[in-house]
PDB file of N, CA and C in Angstrom:
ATOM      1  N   UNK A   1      51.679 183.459  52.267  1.00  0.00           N
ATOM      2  CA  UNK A   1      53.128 183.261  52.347  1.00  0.00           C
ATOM      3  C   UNK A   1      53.829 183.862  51.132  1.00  0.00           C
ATOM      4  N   UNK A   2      53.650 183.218  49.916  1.00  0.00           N
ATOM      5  CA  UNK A   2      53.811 183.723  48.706  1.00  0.00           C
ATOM      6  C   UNK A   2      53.989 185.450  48.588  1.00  0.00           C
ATOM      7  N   UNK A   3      53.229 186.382  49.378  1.00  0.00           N
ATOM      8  CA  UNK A   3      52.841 187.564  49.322  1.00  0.00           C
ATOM      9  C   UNK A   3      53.618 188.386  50.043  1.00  0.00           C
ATOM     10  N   UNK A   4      54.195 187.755  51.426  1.00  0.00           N
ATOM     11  CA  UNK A   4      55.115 188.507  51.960  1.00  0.00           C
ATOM     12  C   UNK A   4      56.914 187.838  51.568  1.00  0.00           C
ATOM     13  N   UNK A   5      56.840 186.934  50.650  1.00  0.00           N
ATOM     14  CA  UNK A   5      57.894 186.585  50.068  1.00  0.00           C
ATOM     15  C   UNK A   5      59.415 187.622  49.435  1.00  0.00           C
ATOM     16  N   UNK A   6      58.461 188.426  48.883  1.00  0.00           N
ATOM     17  CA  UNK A   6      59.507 189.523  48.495  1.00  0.00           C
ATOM     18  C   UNK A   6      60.413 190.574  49.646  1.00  0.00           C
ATOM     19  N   UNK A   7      59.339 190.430  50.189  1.00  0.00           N
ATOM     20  CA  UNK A   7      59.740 191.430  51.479  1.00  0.00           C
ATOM     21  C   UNK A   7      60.909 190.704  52.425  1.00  0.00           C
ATOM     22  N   UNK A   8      60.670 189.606  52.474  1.00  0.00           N
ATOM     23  CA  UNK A   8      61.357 188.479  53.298  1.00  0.00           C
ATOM     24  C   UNK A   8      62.511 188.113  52.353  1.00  0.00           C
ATOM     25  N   UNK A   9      62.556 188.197  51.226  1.00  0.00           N
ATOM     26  CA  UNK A   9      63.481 188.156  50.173  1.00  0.00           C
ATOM     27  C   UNK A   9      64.521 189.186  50.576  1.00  0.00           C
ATOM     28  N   UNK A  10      64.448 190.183  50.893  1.00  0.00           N
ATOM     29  CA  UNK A  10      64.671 191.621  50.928  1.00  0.00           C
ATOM     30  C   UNK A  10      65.758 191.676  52.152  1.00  0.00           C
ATOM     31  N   UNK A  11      64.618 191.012  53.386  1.00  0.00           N
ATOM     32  CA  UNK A  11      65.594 191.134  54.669  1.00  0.00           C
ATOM     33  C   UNK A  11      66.837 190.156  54.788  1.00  0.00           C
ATOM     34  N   UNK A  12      66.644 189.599  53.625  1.00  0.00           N
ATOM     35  CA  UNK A  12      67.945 187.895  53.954  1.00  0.00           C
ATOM     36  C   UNK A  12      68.934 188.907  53.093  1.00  0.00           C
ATOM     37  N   UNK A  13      68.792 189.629  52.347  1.00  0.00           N
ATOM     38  CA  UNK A  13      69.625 190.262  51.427  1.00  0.00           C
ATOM     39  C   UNK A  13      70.610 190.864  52.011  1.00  0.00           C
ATOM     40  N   UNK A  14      69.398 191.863  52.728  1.00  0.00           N
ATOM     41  CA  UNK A  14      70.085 192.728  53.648  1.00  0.00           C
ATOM     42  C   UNK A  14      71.316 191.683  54.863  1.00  0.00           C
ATOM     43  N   UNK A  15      70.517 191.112  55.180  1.00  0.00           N
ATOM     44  CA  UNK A  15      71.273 189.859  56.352  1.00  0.00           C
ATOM     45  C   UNK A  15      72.920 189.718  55.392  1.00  0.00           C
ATOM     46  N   UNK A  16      72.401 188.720  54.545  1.00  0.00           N
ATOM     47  CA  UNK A  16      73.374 188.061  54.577  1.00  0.00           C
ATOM     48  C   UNK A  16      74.020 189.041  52.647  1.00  0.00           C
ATOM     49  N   UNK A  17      75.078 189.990  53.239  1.00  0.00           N
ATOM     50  CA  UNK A  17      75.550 190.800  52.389  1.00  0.00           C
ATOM     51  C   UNK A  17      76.412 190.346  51.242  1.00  0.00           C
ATOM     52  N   UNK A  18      77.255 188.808  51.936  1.00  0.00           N
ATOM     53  CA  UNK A  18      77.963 188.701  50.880  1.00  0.00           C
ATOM     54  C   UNK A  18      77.372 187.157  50.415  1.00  0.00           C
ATOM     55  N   UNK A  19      78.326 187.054  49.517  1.00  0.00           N
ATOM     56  CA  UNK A  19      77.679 185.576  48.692  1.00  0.00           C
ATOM     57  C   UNK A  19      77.889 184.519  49.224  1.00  0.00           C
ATOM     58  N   UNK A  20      79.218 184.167  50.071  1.00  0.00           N
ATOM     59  CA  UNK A  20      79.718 182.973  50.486  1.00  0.00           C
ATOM     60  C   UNK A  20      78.377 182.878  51.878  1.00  0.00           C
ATOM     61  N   UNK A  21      78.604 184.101  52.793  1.00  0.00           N
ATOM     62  CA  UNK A  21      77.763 184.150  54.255  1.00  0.00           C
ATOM     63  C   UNK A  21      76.238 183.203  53.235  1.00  0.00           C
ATOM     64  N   UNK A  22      75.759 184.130  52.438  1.00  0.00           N
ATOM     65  CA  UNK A  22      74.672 183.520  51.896  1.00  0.00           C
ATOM     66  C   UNK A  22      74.347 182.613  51.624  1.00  0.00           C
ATOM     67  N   UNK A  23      75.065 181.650  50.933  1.00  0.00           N
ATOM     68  CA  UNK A  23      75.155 180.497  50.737  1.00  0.00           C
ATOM     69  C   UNK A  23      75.379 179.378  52.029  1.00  0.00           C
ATOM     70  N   UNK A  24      76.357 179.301  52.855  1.00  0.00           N
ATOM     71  CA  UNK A  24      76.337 179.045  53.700  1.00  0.00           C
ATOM     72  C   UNK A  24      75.286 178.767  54.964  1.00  0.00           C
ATOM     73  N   UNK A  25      74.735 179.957  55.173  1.00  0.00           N
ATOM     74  CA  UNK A  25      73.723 180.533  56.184  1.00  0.00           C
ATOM     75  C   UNK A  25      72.418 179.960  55.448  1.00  0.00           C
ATOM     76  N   UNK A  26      71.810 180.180  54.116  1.00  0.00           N
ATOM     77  CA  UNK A  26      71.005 179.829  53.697  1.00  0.00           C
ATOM     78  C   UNK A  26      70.524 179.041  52.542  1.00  0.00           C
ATOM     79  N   UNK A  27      70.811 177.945  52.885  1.00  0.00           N
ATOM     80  CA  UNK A  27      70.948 177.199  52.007  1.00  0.00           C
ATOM     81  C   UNK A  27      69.200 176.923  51.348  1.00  0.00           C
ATOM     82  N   UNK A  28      68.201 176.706  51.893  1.00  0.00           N
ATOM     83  CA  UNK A  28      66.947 176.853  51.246  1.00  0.00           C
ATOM     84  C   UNK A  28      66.628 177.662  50.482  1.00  0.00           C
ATOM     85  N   UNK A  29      67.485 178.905  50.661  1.00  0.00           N
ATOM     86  CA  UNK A  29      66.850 180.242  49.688  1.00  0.00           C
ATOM     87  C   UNK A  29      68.069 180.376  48.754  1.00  0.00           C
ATOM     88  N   UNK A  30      69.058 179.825  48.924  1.00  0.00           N
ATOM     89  CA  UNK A  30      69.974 179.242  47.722  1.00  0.00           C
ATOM     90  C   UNK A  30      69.378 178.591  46.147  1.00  0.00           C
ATOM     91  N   UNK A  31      68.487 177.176  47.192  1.00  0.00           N
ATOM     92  CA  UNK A  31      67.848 176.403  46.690  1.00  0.00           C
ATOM     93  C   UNK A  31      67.260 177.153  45.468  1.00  0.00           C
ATOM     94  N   UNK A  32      66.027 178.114  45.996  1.00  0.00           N
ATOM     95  CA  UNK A  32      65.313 178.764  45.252  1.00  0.00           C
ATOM     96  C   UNK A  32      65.915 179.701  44.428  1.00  0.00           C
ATOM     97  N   UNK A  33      67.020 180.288  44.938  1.00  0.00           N
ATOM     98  CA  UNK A  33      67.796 181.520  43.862  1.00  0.00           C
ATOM     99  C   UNK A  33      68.464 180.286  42.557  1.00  0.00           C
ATOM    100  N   UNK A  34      68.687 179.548  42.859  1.00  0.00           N
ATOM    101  CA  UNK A  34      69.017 178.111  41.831  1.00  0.00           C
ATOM    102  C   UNK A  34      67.989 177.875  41.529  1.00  0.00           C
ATOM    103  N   UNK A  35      66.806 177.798  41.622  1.00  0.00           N
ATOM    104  CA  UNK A  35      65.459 176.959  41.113  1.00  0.00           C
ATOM    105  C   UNK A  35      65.015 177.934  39.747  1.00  0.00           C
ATOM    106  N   UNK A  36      65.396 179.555  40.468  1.00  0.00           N
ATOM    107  CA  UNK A  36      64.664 180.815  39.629  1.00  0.00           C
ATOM    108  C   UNK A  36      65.712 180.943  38.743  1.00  0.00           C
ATOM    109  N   UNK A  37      66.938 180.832  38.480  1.00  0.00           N
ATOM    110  CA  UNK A  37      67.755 180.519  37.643  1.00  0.00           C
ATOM    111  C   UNK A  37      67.637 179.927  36.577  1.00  0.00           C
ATOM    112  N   UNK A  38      67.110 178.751  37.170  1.00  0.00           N
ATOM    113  CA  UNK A  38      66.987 177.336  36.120  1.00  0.00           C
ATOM    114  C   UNK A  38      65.968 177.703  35.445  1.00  0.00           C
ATOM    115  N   UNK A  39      64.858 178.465  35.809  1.00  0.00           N
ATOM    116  CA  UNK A  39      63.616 178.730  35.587  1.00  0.00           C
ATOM    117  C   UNK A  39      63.686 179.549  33.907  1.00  0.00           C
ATOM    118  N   UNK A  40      64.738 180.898  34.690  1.00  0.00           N
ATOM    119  CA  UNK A  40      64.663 181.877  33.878  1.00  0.00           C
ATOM    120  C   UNK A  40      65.446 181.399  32.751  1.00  0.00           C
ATOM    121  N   UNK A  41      66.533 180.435  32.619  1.00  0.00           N
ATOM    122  CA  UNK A  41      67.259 179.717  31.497  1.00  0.00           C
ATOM    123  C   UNK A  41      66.076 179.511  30.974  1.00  0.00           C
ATOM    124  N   UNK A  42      65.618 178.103  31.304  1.00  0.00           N
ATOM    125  CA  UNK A  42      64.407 177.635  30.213  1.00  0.00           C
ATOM    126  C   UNK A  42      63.895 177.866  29.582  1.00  0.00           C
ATOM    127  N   UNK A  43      63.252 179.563  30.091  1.00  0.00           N
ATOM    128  CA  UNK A  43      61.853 180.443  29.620  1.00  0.00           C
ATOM    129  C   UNK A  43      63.155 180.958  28.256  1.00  0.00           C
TER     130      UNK A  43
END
């Protein structure tokens, strides 16, 4: 799963072009664009 992650990263991008649709539409991969955020603060 992990492995085809990026790729799948890639097509939601493409999907969902702007920020609001994005947010909206995907809120789990929100989640994670907030998780990798928090992440990259910390580090």
């Amino acid at each position: 799963m992990i492995a085809c992650l990026p790729r799948y990263l890639d097509q939601v991008h493409a999907r969902y072009d702007t920020m609001e649709r994005y947010v909206a539409e995907g809120p789990v991969l929100d989640a994670i664009t907030i998780a990798a955020r928090k992440k990259k603060l910390t580090e």
